[in-house]
C-alpha atoms as a PDB file:
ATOM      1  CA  UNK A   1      -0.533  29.387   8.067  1.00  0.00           C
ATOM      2  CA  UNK A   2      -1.809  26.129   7.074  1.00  0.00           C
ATOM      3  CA  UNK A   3      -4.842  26.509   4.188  1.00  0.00           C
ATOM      4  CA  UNK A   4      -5.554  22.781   3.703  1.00  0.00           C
ATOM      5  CA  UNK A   5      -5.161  19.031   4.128  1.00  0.00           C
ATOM      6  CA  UNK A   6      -3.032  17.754   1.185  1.00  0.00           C
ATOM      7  CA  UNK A   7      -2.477  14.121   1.610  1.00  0.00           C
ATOM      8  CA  UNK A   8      -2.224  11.001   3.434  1.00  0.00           C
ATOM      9  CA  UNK A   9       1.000   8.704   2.636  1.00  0.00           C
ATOM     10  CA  UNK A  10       0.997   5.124   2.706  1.00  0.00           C
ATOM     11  CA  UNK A  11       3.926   2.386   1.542  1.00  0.00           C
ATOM     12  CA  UNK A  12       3.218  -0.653   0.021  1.00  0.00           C
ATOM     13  CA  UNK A  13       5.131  -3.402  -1.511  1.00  0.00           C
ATOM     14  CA  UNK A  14       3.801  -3.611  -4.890  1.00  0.00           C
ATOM     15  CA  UNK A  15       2.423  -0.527  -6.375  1.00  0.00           C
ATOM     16  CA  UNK A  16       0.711  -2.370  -9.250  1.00  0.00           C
ATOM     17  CA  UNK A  17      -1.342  -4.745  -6.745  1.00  0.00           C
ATOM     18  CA  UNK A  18      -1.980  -1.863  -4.461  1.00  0.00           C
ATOM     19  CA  UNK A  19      -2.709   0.239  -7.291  1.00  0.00           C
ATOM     20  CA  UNK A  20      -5.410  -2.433  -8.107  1.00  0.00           C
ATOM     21  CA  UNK A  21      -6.842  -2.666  -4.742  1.00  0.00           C
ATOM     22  CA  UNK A  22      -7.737   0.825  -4.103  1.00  0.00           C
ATOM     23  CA  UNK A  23      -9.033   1.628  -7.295  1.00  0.00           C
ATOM     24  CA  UNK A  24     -11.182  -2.084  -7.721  1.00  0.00           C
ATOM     25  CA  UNK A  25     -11.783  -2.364  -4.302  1.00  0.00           C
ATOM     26  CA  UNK A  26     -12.264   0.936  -2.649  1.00  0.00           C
ATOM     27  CA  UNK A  27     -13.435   2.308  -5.762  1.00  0.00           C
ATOM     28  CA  UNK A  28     -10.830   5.143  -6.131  1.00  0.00           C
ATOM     29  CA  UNK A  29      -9.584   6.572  -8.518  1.00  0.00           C
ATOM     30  CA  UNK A  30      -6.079   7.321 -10.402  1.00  0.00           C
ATOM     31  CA  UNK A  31      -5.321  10.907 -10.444  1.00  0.00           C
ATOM     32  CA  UNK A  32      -1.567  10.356 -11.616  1.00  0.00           C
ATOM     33  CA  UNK A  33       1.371   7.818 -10.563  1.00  0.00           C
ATOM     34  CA  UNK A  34       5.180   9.283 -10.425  1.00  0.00           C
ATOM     35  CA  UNK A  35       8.523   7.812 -10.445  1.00  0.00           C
ATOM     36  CA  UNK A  36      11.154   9.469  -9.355  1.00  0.00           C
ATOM     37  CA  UNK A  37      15.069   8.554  -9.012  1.00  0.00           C
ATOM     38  CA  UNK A  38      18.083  10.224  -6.874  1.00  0.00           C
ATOM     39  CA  UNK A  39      18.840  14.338  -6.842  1.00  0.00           C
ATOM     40  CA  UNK A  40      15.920  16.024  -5.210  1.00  0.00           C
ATOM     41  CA  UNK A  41      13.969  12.832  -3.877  1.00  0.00           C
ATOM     42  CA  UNK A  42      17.007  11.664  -2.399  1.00  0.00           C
ATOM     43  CA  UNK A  43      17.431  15.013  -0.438  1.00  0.00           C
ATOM     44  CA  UNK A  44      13.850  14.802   0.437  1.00  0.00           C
ATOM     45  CA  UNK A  45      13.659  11.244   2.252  1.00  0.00           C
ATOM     46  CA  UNK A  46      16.999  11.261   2.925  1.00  0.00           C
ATOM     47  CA  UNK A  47      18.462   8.204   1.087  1.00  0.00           C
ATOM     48  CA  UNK A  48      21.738   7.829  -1.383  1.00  0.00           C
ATOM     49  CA  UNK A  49      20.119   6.961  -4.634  1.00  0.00           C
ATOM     50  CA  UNK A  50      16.720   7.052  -3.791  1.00  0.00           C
ATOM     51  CA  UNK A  51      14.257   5.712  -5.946  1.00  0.00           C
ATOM     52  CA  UNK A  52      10.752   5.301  -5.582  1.00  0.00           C
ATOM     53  CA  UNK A  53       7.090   4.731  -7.863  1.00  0.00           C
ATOM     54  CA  UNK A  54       3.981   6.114  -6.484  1.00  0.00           C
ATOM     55  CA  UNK A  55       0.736   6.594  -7.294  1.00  0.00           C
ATOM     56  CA  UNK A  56      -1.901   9.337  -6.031  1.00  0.00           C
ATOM     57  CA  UNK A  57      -5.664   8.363  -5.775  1.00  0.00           C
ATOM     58  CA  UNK A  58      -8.519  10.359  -4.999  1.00  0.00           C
ATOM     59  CA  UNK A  59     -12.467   9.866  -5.076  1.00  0.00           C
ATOM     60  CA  UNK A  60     -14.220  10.886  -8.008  1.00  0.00           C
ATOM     61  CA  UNK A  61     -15.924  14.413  -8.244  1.00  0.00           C
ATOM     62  CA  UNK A  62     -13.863  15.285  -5.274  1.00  0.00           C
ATOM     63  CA  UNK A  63     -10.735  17.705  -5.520  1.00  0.00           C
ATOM     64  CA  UNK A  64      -9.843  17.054  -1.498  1.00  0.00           C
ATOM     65  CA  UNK A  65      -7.536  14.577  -0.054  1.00  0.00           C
ATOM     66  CA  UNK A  66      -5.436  12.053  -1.753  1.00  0.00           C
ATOM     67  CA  UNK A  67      -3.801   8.969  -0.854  1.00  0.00           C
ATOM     68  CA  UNK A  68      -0.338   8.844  -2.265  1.00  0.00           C
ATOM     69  CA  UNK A  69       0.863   5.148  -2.070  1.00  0.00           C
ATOM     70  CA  UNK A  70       4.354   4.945  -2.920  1.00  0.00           C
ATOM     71  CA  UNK A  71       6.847   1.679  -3.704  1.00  0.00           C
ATOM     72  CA  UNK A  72      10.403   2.467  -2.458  1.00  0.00           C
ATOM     73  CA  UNK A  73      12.621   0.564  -5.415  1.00  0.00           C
ATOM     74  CA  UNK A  74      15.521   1.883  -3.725  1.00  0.00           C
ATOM     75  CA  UNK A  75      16.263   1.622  -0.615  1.00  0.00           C
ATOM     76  CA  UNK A  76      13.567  -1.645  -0.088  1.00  0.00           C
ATOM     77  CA  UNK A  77      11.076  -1.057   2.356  1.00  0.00           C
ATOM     78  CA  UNK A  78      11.381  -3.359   5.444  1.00  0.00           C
ATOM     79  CA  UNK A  79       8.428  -5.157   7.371  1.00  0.00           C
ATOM     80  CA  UNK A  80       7.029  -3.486  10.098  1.00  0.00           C
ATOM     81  CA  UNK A  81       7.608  -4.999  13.390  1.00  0.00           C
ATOM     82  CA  UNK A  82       4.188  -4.958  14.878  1.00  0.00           C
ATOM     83  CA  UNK A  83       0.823  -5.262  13.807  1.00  0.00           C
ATOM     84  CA  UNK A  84      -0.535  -3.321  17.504  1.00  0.00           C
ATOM     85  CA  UNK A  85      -2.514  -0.586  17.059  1.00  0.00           C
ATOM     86  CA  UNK A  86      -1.415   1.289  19.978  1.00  0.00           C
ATOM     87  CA  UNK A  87       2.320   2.159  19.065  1.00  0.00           C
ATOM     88  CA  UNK A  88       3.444   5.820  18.551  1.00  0.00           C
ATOM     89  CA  UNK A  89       3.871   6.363  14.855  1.00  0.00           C
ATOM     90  CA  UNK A  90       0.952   4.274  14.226  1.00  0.00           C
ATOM     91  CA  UNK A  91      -1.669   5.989  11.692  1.00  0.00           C
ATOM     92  CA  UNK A  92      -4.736   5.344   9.629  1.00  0.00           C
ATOM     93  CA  UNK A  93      -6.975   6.698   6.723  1.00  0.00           C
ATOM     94  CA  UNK A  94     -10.249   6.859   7.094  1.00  0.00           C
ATOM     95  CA  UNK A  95     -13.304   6.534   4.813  1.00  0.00           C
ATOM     96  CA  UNK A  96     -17.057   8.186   5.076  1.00  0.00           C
ATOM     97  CA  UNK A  97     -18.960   4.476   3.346  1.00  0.00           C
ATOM     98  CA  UNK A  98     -22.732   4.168   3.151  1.00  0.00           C
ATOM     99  CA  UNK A  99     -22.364   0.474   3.178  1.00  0.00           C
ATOM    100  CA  UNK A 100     -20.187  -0.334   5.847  1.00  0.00           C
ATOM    101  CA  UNK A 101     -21.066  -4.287   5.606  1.00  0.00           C
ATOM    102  CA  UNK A 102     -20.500  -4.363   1.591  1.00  0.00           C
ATOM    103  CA  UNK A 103     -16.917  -2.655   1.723  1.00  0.00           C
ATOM    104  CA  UNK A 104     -15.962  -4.518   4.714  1.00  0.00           C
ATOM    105  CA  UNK A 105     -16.543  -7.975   3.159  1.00  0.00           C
ATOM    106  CA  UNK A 106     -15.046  -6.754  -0.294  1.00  0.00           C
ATOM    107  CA  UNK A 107     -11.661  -5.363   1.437  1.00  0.00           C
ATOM    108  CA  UNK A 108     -11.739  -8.722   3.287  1.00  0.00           C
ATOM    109  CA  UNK A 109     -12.478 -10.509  -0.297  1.00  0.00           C
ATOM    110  CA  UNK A 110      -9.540  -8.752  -1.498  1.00  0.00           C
ATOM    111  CA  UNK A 111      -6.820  -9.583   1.397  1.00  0.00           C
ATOM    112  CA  UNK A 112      -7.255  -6.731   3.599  1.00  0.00           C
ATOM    113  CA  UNK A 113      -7.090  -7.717   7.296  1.00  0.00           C
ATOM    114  CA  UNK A 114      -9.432  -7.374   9.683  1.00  0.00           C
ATOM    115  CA  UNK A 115      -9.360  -6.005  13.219  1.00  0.00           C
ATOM    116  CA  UNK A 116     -13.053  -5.777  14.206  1.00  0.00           C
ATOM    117  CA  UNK A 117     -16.243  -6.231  12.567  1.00  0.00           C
ATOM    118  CA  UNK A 118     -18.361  -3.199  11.827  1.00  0.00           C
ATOM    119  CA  UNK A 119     -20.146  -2.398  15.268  1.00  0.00           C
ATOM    120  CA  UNK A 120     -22.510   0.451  15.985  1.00  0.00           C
ATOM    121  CA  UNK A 121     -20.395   2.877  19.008  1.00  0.00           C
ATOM    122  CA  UNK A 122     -23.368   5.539  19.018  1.00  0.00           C
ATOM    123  CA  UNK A 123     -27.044   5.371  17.435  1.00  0.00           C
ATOM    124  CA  UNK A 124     -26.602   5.924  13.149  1.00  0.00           C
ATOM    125  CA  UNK A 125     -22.539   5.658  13.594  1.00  0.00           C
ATOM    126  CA  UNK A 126     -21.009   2.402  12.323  1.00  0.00           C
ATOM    127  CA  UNK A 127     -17.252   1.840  12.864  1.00  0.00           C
ATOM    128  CA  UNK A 128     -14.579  -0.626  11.672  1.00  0.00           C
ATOM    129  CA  UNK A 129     -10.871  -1.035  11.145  1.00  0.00           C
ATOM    130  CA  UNK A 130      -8.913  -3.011   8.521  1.00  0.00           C
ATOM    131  CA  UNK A 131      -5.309  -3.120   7.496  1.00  0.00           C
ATOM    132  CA  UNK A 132      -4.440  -2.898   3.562  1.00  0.00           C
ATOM    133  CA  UNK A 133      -3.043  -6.347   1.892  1.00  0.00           C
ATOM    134  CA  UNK A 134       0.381  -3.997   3.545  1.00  0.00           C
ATOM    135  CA  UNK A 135      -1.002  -3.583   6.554  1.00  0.00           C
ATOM    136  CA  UNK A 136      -2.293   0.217   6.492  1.00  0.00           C
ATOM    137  CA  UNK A 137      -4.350   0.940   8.799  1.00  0.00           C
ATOM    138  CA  UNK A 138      -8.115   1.846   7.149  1.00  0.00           C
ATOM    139  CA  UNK A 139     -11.299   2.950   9.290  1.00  0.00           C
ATOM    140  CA  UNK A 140     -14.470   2.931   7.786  1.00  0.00           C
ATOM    141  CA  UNK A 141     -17.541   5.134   8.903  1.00  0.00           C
ATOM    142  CA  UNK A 142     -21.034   4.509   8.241  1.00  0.00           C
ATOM    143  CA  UNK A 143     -22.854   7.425   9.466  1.00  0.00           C
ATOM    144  CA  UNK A 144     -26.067   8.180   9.143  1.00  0.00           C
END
C-alpha cells in the first residue's frame, strides 16, 4: 500500500548553482544535502563507482514533498537530447504561486527558460511552464 508522496527527483549540473536557484529564486528551502560514493548507491542506480551530491529542498512550514536535486560526480550526467515536451519520460514539478507574473519574471531573471507566458486556461486558474537553468521542467499555478 502506498501511504504518501515522498519526492520528486531532478539532475542538474551544478548542485551549488542549482542549490542557489531554488532556494533564492523559488524561495525554498534546504532541508539537508547528501553525498554519497560507491557500495549501496552504486547498487541502487546501477553504476560501478557511483558517486553523486544532492541536495533535498522543501517549502517552509511544510513537512510534504521534496525536491531532491542531485549532481552525478561519477558517472557525468549527459545532455538531454530534446527540449520537446511531448516525449515519454518527460516530467515536471509543479508549484501552487500566488503571483504567477512575479515568479515567472524572477525564474526568467535567473536563467530559467521559458515555454509560455502565464495565460489564464479557466476563470481564477493561471498556468505556465518553465525549464530550470538544466532544463527541468517547472509548472506554475496561480489559482484563485
Amino acid at each position: 500500500m502506498i501511504t504518501r508522496m515522498n519526492h520528486t527527483g531532478f539532475i542538474v549540473a551544478d548542485l551549488d548553482k542549482s542549490v542557489e536557484f531554488y532556494l533564492n529564486v523559488m524561495g525554498l528551502k534546504m532541508v539537508r544535502e547528501v553525498e554519497r560514493n560507491g557500495g549501496p548507491i552504486s547498487q541502487v542506480l546501477d553504476y560501478l563507482d557511483t558517486h553523486i551530491k544532492a541536495a533535498l529542498l522543501g517549502l517552509e512550514g511544510e513537512e510534504g514533498h521534496i525536491l531532491e536535486i542531485i549532481q552525478y560526480i561519477n558517472p557525468p550526467s549527459a545532455d538531454r537530447p530534446t527540449e520537446e515536451r511531448a516525449v515519454l519520460g518527460a516530467s515536471h514539478l509543479a508549484f501552487n504561486v500566488t503571483d504567477i507574473q512575479e515568479i515567472f519574471s524572477r525564474m526568467l531573471e535567473a536563467g530559467a527558460k521559458e515555454l509560455n507566458p502565464p495565460v489564464e486556461v479557466a476563470p481564477g486558474r493561471i498556468v505556465c511552464y518553465l525549464q530550470d537553468p538544466d532544463g527541468n521542467w517547472i509548472e506554475l499555478l496561480d489559482i484563485s
